[in-house]
Protein backbone atom coordinates (compact mmCIF):
# COMPACT_ATOMS: atom_id res chain seq x y z
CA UNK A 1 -60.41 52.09 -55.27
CA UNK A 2 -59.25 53.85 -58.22
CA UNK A 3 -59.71 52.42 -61.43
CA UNK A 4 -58.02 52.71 -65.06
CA UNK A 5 -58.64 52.37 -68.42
CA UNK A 6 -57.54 48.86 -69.82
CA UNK A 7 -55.49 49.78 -72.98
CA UNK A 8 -56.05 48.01 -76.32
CA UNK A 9 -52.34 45.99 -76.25
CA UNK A 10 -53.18 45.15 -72.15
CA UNK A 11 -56.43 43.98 -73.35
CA UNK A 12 -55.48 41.29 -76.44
CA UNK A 13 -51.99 39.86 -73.69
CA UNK A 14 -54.66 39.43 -70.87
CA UNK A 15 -56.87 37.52 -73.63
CA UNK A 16 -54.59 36.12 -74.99
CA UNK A 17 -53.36 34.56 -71.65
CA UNK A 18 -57.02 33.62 -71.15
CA UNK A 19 -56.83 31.44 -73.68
CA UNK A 20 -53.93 29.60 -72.93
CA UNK A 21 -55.39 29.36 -69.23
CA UNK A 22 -58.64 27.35 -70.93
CA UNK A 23 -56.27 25.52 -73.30
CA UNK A 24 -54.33 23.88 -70.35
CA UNK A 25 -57.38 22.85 -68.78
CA UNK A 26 -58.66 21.58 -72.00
CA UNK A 27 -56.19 19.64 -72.27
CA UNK A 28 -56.27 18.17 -68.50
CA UNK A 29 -59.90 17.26 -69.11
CA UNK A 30 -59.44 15.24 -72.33
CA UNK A 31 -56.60 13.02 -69.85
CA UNK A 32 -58.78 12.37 -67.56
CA UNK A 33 -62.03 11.67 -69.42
CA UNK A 34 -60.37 10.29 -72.27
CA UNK A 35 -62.03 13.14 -74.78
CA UNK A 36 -60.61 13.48 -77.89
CA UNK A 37 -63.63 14.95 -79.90
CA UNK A 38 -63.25 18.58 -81.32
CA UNK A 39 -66.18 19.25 -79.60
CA UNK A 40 -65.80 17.44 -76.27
CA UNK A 41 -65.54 19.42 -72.97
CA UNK A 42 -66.82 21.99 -71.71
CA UNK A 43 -63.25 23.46 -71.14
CA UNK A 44 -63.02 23.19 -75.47
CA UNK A 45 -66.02 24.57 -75.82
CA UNK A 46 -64.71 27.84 -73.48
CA UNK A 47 -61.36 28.00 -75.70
CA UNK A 48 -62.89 28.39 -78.57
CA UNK A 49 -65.21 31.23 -77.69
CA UNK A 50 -62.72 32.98 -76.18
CA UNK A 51 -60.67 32.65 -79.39
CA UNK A 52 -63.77 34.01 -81.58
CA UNK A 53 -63.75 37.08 -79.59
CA UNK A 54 -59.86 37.80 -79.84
CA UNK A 55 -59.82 37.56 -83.35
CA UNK A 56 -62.88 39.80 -83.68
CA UNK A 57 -61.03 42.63 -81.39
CA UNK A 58 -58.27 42.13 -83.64
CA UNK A 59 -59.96 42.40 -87.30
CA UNK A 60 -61.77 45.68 -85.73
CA UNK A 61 -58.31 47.33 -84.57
CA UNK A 62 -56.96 46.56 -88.39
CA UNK A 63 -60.70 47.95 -89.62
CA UNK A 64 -60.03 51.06 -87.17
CA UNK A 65 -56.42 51.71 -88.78
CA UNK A 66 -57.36 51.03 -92.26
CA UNK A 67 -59.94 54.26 -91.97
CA UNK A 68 -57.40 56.31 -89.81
CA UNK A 69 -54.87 56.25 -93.17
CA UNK A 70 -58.14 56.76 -95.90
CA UNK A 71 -59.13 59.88 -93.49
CA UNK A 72 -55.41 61.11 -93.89
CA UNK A 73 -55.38 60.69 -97.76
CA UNK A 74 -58.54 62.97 -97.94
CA UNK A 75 -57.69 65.49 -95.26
CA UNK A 76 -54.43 65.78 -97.56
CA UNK A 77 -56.36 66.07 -100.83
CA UNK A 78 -54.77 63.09 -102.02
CA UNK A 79 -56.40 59.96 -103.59
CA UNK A 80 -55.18 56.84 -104.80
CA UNK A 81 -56.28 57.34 -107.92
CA UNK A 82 -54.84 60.86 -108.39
CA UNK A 83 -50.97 59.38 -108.57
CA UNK A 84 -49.73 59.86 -112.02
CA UNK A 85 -47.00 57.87 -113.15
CA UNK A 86 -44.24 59.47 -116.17
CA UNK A 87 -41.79 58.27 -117.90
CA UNK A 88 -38.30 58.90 -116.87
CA UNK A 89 -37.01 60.74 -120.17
CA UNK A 90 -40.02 63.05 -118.96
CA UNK A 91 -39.22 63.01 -115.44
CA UNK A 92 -35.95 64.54 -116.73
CA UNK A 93 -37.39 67.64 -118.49
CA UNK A 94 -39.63 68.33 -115.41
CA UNK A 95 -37.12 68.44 -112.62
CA UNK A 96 -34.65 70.76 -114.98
CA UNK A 97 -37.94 73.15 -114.99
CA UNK A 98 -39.69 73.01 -112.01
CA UNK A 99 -36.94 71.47 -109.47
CA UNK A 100 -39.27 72.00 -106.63
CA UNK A 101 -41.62 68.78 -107.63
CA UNK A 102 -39.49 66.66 -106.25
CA UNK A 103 -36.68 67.67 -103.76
CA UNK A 104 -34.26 64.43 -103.50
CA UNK A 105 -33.31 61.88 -105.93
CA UNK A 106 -30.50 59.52 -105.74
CA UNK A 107 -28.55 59.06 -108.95
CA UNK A 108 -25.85 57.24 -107.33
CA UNK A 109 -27.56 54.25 -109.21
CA UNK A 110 -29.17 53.07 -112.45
CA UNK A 111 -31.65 55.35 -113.25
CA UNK A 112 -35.46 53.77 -113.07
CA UNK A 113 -37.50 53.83 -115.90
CA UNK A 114 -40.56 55.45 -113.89
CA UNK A 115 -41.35 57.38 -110.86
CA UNK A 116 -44.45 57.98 -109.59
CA UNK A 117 -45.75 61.63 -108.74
CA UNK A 118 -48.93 63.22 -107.33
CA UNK A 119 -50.96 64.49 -110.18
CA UNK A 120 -51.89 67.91 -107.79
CA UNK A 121 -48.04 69.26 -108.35
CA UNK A 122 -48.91 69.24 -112.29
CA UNK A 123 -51.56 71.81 -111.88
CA UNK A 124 -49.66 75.17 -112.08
CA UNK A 125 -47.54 73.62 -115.29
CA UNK A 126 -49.05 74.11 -118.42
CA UNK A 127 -46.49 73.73 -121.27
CA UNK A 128 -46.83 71.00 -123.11
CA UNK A 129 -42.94 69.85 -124.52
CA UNK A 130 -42.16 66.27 -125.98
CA UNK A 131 -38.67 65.03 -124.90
CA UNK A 132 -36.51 62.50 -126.83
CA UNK A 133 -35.92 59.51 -124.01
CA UNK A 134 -32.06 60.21 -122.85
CA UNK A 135 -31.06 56.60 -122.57
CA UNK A 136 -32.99 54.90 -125.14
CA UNK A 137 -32.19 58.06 -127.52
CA UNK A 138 -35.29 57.52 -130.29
CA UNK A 139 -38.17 59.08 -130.21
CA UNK A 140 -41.22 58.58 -128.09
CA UNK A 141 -44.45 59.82 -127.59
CA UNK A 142 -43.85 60.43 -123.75
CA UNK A 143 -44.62 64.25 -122.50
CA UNK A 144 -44.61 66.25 -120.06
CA UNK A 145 -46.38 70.05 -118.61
CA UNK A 146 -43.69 72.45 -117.71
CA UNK A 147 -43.68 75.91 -116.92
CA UNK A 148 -42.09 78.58 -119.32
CA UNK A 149 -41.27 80.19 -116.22
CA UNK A 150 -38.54 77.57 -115.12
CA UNK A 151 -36.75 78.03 -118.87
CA UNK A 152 -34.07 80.10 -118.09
CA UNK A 153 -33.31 78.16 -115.06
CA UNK A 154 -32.93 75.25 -117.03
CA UNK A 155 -30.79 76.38 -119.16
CA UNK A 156 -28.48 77.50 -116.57
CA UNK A 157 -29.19 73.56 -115.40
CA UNK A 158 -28.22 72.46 -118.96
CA UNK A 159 -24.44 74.20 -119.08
CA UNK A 160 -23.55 73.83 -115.24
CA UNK A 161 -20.85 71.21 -115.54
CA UNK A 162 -21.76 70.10 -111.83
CA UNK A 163 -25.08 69.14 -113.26
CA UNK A 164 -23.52 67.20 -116.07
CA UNK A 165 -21.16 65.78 -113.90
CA UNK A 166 -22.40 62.15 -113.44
CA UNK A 167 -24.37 62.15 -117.00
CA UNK A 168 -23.09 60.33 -119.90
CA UNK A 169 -22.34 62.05 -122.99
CA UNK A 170 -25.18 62.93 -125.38
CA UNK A 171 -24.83 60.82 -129.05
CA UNK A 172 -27.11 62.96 -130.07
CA UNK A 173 -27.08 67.07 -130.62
CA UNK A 174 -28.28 69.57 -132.82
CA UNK A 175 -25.07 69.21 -135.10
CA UNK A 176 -24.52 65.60 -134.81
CA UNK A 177 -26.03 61.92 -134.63
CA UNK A 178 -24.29 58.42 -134.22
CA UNK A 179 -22.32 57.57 -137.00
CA UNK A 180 -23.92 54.27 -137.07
CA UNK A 181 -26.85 52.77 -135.12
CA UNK A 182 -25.09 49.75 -133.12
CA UNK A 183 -22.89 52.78 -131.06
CA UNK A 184 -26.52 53.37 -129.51
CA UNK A 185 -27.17 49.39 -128.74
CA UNK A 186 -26.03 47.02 -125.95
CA UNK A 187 -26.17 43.27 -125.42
CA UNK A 188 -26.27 42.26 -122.18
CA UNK A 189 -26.09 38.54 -121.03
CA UNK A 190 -27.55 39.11 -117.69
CA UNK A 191 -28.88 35.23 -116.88
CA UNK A 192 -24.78 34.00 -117.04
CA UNK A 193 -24.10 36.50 -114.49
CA UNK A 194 -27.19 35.34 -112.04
CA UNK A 195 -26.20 31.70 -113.20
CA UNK A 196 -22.78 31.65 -111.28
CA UNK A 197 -22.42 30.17 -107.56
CA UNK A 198 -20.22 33.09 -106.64
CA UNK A 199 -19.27 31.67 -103.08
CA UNK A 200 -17.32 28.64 -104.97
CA UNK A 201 -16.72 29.87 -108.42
CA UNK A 202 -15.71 33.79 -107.50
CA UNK A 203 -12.02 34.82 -106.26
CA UNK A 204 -10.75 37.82 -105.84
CA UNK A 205 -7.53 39.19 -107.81
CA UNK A 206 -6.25 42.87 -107.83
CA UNK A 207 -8.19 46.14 -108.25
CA UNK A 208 -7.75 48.33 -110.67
CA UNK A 209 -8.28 51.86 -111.43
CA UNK A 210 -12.09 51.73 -112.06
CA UNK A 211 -12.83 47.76 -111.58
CA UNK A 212 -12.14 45.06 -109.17
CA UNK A 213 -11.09 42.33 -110.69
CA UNK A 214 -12.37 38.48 -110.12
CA UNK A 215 -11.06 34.81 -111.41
CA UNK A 216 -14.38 33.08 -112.37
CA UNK A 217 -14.40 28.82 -112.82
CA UNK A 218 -16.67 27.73 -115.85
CA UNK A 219 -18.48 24.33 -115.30
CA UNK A 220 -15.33 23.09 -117.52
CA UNK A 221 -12.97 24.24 -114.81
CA UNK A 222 -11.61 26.75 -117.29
CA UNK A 223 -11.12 30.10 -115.78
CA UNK A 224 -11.87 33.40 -116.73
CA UNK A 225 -11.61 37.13 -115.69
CA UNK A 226 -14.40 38.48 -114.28
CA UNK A 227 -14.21 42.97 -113.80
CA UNK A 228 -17.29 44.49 -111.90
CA UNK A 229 -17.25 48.49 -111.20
CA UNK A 230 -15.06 49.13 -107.95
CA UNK A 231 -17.36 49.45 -105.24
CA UNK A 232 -16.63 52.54 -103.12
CA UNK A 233 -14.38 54.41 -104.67
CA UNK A 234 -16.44 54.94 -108.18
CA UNK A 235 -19.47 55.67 -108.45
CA UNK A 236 -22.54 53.84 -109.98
CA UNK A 237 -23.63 56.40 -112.43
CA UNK A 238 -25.03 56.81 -115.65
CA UNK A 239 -21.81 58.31 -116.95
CA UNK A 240 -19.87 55.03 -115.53
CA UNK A 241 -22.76 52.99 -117.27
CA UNK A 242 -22.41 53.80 -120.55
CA UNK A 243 -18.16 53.99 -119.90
CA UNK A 244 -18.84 50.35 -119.55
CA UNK A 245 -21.51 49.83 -122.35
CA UNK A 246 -19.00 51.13 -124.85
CA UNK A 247 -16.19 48.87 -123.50
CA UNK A 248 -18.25 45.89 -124.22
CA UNK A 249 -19.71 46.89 -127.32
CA UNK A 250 -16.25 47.61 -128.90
CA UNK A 251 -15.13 43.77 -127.61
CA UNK A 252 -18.10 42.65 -129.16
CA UNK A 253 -17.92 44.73 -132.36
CA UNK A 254 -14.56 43.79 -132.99
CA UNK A 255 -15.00 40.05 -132.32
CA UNK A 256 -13.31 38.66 -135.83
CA UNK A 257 -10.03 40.61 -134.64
CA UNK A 258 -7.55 38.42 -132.79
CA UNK A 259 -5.91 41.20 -131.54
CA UNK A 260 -8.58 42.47 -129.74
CA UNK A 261 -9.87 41.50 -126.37
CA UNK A 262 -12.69 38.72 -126.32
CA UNK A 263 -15.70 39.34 -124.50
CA UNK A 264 -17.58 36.18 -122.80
CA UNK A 265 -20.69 38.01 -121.04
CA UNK A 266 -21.30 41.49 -119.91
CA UNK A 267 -24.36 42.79 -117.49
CA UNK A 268 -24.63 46.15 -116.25
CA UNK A 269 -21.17 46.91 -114.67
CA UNK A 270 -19.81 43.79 -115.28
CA UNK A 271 -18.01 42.05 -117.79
CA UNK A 272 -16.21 38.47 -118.37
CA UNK A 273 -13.07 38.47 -120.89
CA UNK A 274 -10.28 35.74 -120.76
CA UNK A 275 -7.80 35.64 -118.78
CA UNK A 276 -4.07 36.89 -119.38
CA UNK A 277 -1.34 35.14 -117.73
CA UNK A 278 1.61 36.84 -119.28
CA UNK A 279 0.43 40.54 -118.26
CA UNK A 280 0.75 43.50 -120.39
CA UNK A 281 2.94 44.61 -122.25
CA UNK A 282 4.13 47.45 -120.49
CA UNK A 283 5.07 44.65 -117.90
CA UNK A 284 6.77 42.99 -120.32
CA UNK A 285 8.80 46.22 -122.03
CA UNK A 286 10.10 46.88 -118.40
CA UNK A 287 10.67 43.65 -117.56
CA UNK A 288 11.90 41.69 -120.17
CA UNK A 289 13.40 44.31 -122.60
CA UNK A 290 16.97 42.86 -122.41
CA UNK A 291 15.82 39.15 -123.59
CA UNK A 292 13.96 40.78 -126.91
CA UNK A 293 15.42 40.33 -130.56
CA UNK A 294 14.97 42.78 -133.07
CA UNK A 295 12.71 40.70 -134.56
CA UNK A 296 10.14 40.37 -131.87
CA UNK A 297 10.46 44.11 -131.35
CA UNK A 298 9.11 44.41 -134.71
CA UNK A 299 6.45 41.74 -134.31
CA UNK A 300 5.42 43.48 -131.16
CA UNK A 301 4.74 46.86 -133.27
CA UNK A 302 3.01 45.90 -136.09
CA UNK A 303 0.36 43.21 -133.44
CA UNK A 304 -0.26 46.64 -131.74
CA UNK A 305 -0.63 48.81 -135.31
CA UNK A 306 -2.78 45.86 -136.04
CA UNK A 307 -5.14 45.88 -133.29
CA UNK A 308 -5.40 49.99 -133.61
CA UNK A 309 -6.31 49.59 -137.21
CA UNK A 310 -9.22 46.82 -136.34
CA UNK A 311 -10.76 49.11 -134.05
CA UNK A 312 -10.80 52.14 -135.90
CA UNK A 313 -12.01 50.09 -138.72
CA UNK A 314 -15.01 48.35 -137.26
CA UNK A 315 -17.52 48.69 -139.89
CA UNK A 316 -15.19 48.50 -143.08
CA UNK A 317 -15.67 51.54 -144.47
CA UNK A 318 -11.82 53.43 -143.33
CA UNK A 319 -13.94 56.11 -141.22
CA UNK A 320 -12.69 56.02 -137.58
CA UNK A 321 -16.11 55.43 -135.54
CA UNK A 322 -13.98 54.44 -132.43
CA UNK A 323 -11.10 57.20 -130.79
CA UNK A 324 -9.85 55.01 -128.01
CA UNK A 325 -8.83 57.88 -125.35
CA UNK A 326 -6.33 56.18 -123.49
CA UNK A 327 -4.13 54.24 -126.12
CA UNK A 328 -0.94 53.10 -124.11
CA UNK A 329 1.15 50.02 -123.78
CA UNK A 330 -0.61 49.07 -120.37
CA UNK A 331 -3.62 48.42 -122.65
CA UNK A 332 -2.50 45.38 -124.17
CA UNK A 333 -2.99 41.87 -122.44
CA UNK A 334 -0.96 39.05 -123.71
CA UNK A 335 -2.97 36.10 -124.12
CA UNK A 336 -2.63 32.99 -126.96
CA UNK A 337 0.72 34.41 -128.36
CA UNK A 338 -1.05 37.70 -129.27
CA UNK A 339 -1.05 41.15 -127.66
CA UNK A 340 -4.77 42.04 -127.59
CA UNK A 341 -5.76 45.76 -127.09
CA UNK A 342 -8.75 46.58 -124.13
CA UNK A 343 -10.05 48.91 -121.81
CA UNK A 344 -12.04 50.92 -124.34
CA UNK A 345 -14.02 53.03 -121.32
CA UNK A 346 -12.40 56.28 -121.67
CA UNK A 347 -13.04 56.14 -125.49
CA UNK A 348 -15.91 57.72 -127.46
CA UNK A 349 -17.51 56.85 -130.71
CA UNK A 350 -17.02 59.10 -133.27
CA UNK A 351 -20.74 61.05 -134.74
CA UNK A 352 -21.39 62.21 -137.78
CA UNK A 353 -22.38 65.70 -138.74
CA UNK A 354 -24.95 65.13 -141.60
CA UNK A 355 -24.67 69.12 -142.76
CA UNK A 356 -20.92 68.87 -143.18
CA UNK A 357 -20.67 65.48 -144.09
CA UNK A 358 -17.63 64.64 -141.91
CA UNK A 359 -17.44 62.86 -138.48
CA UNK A 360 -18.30 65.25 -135.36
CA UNK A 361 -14.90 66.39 -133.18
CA UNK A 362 -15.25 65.79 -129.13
CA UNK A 363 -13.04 66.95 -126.02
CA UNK A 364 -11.93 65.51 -123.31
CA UNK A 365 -10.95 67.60 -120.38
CA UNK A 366 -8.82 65.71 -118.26
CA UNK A 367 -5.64 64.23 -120.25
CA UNK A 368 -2.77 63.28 -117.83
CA UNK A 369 0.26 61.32 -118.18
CA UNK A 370 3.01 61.82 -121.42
CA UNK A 371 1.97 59.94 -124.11
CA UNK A 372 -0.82 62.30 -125.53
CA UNK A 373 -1.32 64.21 -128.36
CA UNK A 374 -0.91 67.98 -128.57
CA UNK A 375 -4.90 68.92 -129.06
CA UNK A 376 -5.44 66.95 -125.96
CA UNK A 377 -2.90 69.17 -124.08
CA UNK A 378 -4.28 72.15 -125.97
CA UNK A 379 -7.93 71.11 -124.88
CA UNK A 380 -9.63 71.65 -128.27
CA UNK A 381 -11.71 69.51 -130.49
CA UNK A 382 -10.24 65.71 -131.19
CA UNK A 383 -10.42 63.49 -133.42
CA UNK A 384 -9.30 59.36 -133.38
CA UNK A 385 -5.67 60.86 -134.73
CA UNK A 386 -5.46 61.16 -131.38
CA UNK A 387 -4.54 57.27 -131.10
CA UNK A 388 -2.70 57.18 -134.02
CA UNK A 389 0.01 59.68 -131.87
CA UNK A 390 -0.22 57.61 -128.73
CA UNK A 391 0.67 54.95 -131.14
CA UNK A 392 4.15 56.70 -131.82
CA UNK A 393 4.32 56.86 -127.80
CA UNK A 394 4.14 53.06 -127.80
CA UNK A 395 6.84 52.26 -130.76
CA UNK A 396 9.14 54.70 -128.55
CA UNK A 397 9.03 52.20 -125.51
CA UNK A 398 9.37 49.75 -128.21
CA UNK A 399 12.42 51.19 -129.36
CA UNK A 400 14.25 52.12 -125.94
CA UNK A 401 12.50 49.79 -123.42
CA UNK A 402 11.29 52.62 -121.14
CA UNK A 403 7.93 55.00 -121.35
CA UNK A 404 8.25 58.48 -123.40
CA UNK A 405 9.70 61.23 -121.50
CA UNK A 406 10.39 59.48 -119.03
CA UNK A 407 13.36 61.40 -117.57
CA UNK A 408 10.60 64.76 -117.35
CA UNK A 409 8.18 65.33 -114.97
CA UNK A 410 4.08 65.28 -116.66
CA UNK A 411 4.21 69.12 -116.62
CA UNK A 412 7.28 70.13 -118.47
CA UNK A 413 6.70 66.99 -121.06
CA UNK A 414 3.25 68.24 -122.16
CA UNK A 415 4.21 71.95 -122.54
CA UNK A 416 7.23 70.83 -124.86
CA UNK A 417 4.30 68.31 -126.72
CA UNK A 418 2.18 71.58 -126.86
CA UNK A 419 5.16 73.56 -128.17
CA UNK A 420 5.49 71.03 -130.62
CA UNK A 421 9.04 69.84 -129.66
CA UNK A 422 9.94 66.39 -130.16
CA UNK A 423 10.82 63.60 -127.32
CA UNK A 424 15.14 63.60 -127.78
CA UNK A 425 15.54 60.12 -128.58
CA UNK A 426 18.72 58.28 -129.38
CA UNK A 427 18.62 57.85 -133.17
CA UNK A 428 22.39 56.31 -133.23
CA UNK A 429 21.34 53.02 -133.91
CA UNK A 430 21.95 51.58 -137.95
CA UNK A 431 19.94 48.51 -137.02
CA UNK A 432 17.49 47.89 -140.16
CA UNK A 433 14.55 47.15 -137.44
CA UNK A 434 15.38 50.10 -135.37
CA UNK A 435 15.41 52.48 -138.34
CA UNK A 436 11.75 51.00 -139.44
CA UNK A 437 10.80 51.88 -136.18
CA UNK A 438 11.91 55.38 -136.12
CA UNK A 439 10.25 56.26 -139.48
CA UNK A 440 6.94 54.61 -138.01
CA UNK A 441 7.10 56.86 -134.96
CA UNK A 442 7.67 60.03 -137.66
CA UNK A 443 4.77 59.07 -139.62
CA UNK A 444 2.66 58.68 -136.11
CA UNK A 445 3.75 61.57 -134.59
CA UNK A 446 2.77 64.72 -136.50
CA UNK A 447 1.68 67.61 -135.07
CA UNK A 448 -1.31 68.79 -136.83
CA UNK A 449 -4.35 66.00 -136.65
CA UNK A 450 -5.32 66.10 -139.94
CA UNK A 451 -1.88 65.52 -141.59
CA UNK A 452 -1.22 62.17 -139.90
CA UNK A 453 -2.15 58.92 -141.47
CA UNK A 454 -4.55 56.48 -140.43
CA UNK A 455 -3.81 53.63 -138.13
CA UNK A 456 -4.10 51.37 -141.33
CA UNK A 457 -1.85 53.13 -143.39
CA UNK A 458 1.08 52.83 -140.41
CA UNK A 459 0.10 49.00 -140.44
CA UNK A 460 0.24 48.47 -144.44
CA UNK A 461 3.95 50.08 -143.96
CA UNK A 462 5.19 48.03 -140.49
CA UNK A 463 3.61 44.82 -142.59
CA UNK A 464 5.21 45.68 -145.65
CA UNK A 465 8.73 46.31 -143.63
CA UNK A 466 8.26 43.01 -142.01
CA UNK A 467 7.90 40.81 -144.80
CA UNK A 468 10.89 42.87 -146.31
CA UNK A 469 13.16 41.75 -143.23
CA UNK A 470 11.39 38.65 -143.23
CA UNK A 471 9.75 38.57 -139.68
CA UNK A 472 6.78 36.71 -139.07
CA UNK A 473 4.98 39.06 -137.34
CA UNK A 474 1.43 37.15 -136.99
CA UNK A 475 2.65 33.98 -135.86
CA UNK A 476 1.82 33.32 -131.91
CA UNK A 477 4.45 35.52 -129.62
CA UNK A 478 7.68 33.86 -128.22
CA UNK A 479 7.59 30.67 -131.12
């Protein structure tokens, strides 16, 4: 008769079943001699020899394993203690130079702080370059060896926009540095956010543009508007990251304004603000215009000159350190009687250039809709004046109930904005409110950036017009 080899995993089931042969009859014998000692039979005895030897196989076939994968680190020159872990700012510098160390990374998430490397890919690199950390943005002592060879590559890394594509903006360049140090600080409240029983206390509302939106219950059985990043359709980058870093540290900046969004808790993508039952005020332009006096029109413009002049007033000083990007009548949430201006991800904070002693221009590159400014149809440096325009945008749908140009298509209504020719608006009206209005949306709406006035300066005159006409512009909306 022929016989085979018993393999390993036929051996341990037959064993195994051994055992629970000699447990049954264990058991039968302590029945029927009434044995109830550890120790007793002769059948207990068998069970647990046989239950020495299985666990002995098995502690050899880990033994056996355990020296199969130390025999594979040394036949691969590899040793445990040859991993060298970096810091990220310096894992940064070393795939721009030598992109072959490591072949795939997934930025489609919060960057880690380290990642571990094999020290042998190091030893053709011989450079040594320090690094300022990229998220952090002081210095450190953190370096890193890379080849001069891989220089011009990275520079070719450094302006490829695709590269840049999903990196924030630097606060820092040769030319410029924050204008103060809080635009380079965040306060997250990440224990509220783990705190809530999100299968009772979550519920989902709308989505937005970049943000799904959530009604939250406190423990009071208040509620509150919770907005986490949409998943799916944006991505969780480190450009989307710091979007919503600077839309929470805005809120919080600008806390003592009451005509500026609240903000309860923020965490990563997340944020909690309160929660606006009477919409925007876009909504209620379009919807309500018929049922507003003149008065409340007015009231309505100088609450949104107002909020404009808080933000790009946060530190007291009258230098802009805030451009809000997307300034528009959507933007304001009506909550407590008071409009209250938000969504501050699309703005940037204004540097300084310490050489010139003025604040540092930026661009944008992708400006849609009507209500712009011409140097953002233009596509050359900008400045917060840019609001200050879109502010004249907002008193026009003040005025007439309906958004600027809205009769022309986005196309033709930026070229006549770059051409510098005006939105035709009825002017007809002798109303005293109306004709405030229209000399606000002059002053706003000036075609060269430096020659408009600052948000405060349209305020002082709206405030000044108000108490003229006698409209009580701060009390609570609709009393």
């Amino acid at each position: 008769m022929m016989s085979r080899r018993i393999t390993s995993k036929e051996s341990s089931s037959r064993g195994q079943a051994h055992v629970e042969t000699i447990r049954r009859s264990a058991s039968k014998e302590k029945k029927v001699h009434g044995q109830h000692s550890l120790f007793g039979g002769s059948a207990t005895r068998k069970l647990l020899v046989a239950r020495y030897y299985l666990e002995r196989k098995s502690r050899s076939l880990l033994l056996i394993a355990l020296c199969l994968a130390v025999l594979v680190l040394l036949m691969t020159g590899k040793t445990l203690d040859e991993a060298a872990t970096i810091p990220f700012s310096s894992f940064l510098l070393l795939r721009n130079k030598e992109p072959s160390v490591i072949q795939r990374i997934d930025f489609t998430f919060h960057k880690p702080r380290t990642l571990e490397i094999s020290s042998d890919l190091l030893d053709t690199i011989n450079n040594i370059t320090s690094l300022r950390d990229p998220i952090l943005g002081y210095n450190t002592n953190d370096t890193i060896e890379v080849s001069p060879a891989h220089e011009k590559f990275k520079e070719h890394l450094e302006n490829s926009k695709r590269y840049n594509r999903w990196q924030r903006d630097p606060i820092r360049t040769e030319e410029c540095e924050p204008m103060h140090p809080w635009q380079e600080t965040l306060f997250p409240s990440c224990l509220d956010f783990h705190a809530m029983d999100l299968q009772k206390d979550l519920r989902a509302i709308t989505d937005g543009g970049y943000n799904s939106v959530f009604r939250i219950t406190d423990i009071d059985g208040s509620h509150h508007i919770m907005k986490i990043l949409k998943y799916g359709d944006t991505k969780h980058t480190d450009r989307n990251f710091d979007r919503v870093r600077r839309d929470s540290l805005v809120m919080e900046r600008a806390t003592g304004s009451p005509y500026v969004m609240d903000i309860y808790g923020y965490c990563g993508f997340s944020q909690v603000v309160p929660v606006g039952r009477h919409g925007d005020l876009n909504g209620i332009l379009r919807g309500y215009y018929d049922q507003l006096s003149q008065g409340q029109k007015l009231e309505i413009a100088t609450q949104v000159a107002q909020a404009l002049a808080d933000v790009h007033d946060l530190d007291g000083d009258g230098i802009s350190s805030m451009s809000h990007g997307d300034f528009a009548s959507k933007q304001y949430i009506l909550i407590d009687g008071r409009f209250k201006l938000n969504d501050f991800n699309r703005g940037r904070f204004i540097r300084w250039n310490p050489t010139l002693n003025e604040p540092c221009p930026y661009t944008i590159e992708k400006n849609g809709d009507k209500f712009r400014a011409p140097e953002e149809y233009k596509h050359v440096p900008q400045t917060a004046a840019i609001d200050v325009w879109a502010l004249g945008s907002v008193f026009v749908q003040i005025v007439t109930g309906h958004g600027i140009w809205n009769n022309y298509d986005s196309e033709e209504a930026q070229h006549y904005i770059v051409e510098g020719i005006r939105y035709p608006m009825d002017r007809s009206s002798t109303d005293p409110i109306d004709q405030v209005l229209y000399k606000a949306i002059d002053m706003c709406q000036v075609y060269e950036a430096k020659d408009r006035p600052k948000a405060g300066e349209v305020l002082e005159y709206l405030k000044a017009e108000a108490k003229r006409l006698d409209v009580e512009w701060d009390k609570p909306f609709g009393e």
